[in-house]
Protein backbone atom coordinates (compact mmCIF):
# COMPACT_ATOMS: atom_id res chain seq x y z
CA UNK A 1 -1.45 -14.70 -14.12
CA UNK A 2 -1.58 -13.77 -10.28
CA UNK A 3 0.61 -10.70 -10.20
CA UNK A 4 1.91 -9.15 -6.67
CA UNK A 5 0.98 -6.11 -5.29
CA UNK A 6 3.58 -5.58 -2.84
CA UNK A 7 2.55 -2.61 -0.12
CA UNK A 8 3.74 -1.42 3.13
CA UNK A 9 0.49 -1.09 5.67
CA UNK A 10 0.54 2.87 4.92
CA UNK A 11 1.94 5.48 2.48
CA UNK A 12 1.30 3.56 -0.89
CA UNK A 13 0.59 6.14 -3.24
CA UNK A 14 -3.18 5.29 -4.24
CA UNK A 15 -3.59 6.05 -7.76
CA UNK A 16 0.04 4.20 -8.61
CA UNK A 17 -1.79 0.79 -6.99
CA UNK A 18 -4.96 1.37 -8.27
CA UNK A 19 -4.59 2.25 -11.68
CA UNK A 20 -1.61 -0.85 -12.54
CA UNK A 21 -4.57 -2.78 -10.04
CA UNK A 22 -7.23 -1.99 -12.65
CA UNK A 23 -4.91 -2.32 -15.92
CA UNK A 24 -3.97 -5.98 -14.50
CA UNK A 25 -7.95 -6.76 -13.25
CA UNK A 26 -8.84 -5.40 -17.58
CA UNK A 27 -6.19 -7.54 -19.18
CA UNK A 28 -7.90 -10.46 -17.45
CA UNK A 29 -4.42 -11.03 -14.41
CA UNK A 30 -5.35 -11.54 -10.90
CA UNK A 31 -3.60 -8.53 -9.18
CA UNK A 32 -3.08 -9.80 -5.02
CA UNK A 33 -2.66 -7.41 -2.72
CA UNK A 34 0.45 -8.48 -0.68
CA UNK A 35 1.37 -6.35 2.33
CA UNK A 36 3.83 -6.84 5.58
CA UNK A 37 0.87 -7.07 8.04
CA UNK A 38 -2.91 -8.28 7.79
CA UNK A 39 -5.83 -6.72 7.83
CA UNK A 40 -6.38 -3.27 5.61
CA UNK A 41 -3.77 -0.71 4.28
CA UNK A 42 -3.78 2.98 3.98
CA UNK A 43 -3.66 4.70 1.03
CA UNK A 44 -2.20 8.50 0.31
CA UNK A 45 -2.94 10.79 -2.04
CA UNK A 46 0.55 12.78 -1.76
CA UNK A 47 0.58 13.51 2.15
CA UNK A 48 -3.55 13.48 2.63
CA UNK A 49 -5.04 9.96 3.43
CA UNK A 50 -7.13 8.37 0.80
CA UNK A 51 -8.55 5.17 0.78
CA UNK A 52 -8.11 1.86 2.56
CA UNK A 53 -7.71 -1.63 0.88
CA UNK A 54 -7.92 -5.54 2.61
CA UNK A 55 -4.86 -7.02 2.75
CA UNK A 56 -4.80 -10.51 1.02
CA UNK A 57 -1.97 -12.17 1.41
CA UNK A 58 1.12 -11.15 4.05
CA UNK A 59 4.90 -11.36 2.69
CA UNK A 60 5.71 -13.47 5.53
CA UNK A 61 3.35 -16.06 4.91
CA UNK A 62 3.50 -16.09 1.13
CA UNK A 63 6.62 -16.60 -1.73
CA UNK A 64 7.29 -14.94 -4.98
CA UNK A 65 6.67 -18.77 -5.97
CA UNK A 66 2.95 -17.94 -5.86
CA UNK A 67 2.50 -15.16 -8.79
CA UNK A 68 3.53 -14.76 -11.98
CA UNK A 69 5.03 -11.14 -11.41
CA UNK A 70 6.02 -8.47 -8.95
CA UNK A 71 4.26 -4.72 -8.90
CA UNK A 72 5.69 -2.02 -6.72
CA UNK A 73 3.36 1.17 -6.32
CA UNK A 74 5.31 3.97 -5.21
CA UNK A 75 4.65 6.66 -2.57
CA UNK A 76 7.78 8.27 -0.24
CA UNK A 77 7.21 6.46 2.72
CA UNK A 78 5.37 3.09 1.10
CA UNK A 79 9.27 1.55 -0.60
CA UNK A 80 10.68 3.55 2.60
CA UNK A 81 9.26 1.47 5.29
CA UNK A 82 9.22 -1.73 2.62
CA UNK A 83 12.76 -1.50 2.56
CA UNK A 84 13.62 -1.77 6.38
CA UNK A 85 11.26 -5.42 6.63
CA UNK A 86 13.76 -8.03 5.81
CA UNK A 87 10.81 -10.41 4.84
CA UNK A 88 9.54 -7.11 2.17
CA UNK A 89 13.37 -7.18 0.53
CA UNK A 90 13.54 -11.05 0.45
CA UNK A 91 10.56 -11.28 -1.22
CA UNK A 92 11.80 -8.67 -4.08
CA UNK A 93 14.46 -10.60 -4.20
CA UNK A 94 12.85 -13.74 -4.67
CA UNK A 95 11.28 -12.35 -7.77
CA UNK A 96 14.62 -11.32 -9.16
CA UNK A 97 16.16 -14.95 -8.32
CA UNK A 98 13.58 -17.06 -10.33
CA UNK A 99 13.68 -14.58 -13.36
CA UNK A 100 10.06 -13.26 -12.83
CA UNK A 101 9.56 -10.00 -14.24
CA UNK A 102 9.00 -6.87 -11.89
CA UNK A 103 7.24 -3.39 -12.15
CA UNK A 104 8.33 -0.57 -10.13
CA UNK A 105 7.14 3.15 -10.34
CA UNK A 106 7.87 6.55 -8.29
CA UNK A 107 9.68 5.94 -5.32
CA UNK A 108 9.45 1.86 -5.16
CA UNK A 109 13.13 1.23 -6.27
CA UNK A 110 14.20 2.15 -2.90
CA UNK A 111 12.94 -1.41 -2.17
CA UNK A 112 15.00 -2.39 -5.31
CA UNK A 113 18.57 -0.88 -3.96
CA UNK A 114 17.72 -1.97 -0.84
CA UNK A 115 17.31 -5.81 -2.12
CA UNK A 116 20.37 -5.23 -4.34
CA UNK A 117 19.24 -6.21 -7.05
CA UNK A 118 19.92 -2.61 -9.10
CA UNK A 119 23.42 -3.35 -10.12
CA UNK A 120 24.13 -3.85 -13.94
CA UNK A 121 20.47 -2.56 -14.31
CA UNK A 122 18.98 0.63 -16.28
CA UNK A 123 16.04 2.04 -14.81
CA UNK A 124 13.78 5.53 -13.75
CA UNK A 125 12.30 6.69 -10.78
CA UNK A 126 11.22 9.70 -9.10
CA UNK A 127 14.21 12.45 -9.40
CA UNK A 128 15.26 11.84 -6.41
CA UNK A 129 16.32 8.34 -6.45
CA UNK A 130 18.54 8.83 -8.75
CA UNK A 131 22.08 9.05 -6.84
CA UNK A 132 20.96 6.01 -5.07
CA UNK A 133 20.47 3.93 -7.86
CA UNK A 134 23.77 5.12 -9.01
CA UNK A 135 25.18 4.20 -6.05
CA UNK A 136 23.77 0.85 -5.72
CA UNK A 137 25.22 0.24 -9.04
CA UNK A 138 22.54 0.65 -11.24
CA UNK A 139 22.18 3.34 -14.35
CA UNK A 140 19.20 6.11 -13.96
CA UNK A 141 17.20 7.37 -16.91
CA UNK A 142 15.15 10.15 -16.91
CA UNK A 143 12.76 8.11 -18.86
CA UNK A 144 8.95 8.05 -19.19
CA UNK A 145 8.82 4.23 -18.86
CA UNK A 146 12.26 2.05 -19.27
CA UNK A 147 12.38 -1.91 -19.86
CA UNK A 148 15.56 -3.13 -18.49
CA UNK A 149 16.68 -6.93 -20.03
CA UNK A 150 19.62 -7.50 -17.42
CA UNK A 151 20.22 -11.20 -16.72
CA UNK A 152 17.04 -13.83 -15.81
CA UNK A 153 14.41 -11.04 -15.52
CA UNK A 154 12.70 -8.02 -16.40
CA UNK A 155 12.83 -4.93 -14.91
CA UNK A 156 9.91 -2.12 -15.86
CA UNK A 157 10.03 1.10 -14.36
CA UNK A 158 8.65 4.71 -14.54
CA UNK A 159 8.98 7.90 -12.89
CA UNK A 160 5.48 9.21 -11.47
CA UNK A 161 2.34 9.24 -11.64
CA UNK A 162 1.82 11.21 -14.79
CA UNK A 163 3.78 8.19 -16.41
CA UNK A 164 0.47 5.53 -15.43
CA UNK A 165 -0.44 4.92 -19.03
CA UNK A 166 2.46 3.87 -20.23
CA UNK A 167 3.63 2.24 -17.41
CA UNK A 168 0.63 -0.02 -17.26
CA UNK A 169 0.60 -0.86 -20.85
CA UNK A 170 4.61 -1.64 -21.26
CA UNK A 171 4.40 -3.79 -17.95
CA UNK A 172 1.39 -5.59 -18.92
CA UNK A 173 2.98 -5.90 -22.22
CA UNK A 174 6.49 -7.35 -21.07
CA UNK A 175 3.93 -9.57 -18.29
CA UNK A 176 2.29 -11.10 -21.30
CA UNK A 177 5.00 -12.11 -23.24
CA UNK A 178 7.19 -13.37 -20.31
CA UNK A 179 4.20 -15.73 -18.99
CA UNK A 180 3.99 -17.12 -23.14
């Protein structure tokens, strides 16, 4: 299955695109790195600069049509500046409309509120998020990893990096059987 990595062109948190990148690559998807500009994105470790990946596809040129499923690394800034590129939000919401499932972890449901597609939903995040998931209408859950069955779709999220096992496993899990 060709699964979405959706990225803003700096602030992605690296480890929470690599690792799900690497869990996908193992269980034998083709992760694409989807971005709102070409060329290469930066990477973070926390605030420090880490590593830089090519961009392959750009959300403005592409459709949620064209993969199987939707991951969203986190990082503070990466969902922040995702969430103010009206292409970025569409795009999540494309994902949402045709009932593919999505993968969120950290801070990346600030794209999620932001493409309203949180309402009716139960999911985790970073601390943080959680009076604006409330307030988008969703239900925050201070949750290790949480599955969320709300209408045509699923919904995985988790609330850090410390939560990358798990996350990777239950989203590659619920990937699986949704592509059966």
């Amino acid at each position: 299955m060709r699964i979405a990595f959706l990225t803003a062109p700096e602030g992605v948190e690296q480890i929470e695109l690599t690792d799900p990148w690497q869990a996908a690559v193992d269980a034998g998807h083709e992760p694409v790195l989807v971005s709102t500009e070409s060329g290469k994105i930066q990477a973070f470790n926390h605030l420090d600069k880490a590593d830089t990946f090519p961009v392959q596809e750009v959300v403005g040129e592409t459709s949620a049509d064209s993969f199987g499923a939707l991951v969203l690394p986190g990082g503070v800034a990466n969902p922040d500046v995702l969430r103010a590129d009206e292409q970025a939000v569409a795009f999540v919401r494309d994902f949402f409309t045709q009932g593919r499932p999505v993968a969120a972890i950290c801070h990346a449901p600030w794209t999620l509120v932001e493409a309203d597609v949180v309402r009716g939903r139960v999911l985790t995040s970073w601390p943080s998020l959680e009076t604006d998931i409330r307030n988008a209408g969703g239900t925050w859950v201070d949750e290790q990893v949480k599955v969320c069955d709300h209408g045509n779709n699923k919904l995985v999220t988790s609330r850090k990096p410390d939560d990358l096992k798990a996350f990777c496993e239950t989203f590659l899990d619920v990937f699986s059987r949704e592509a059966a």
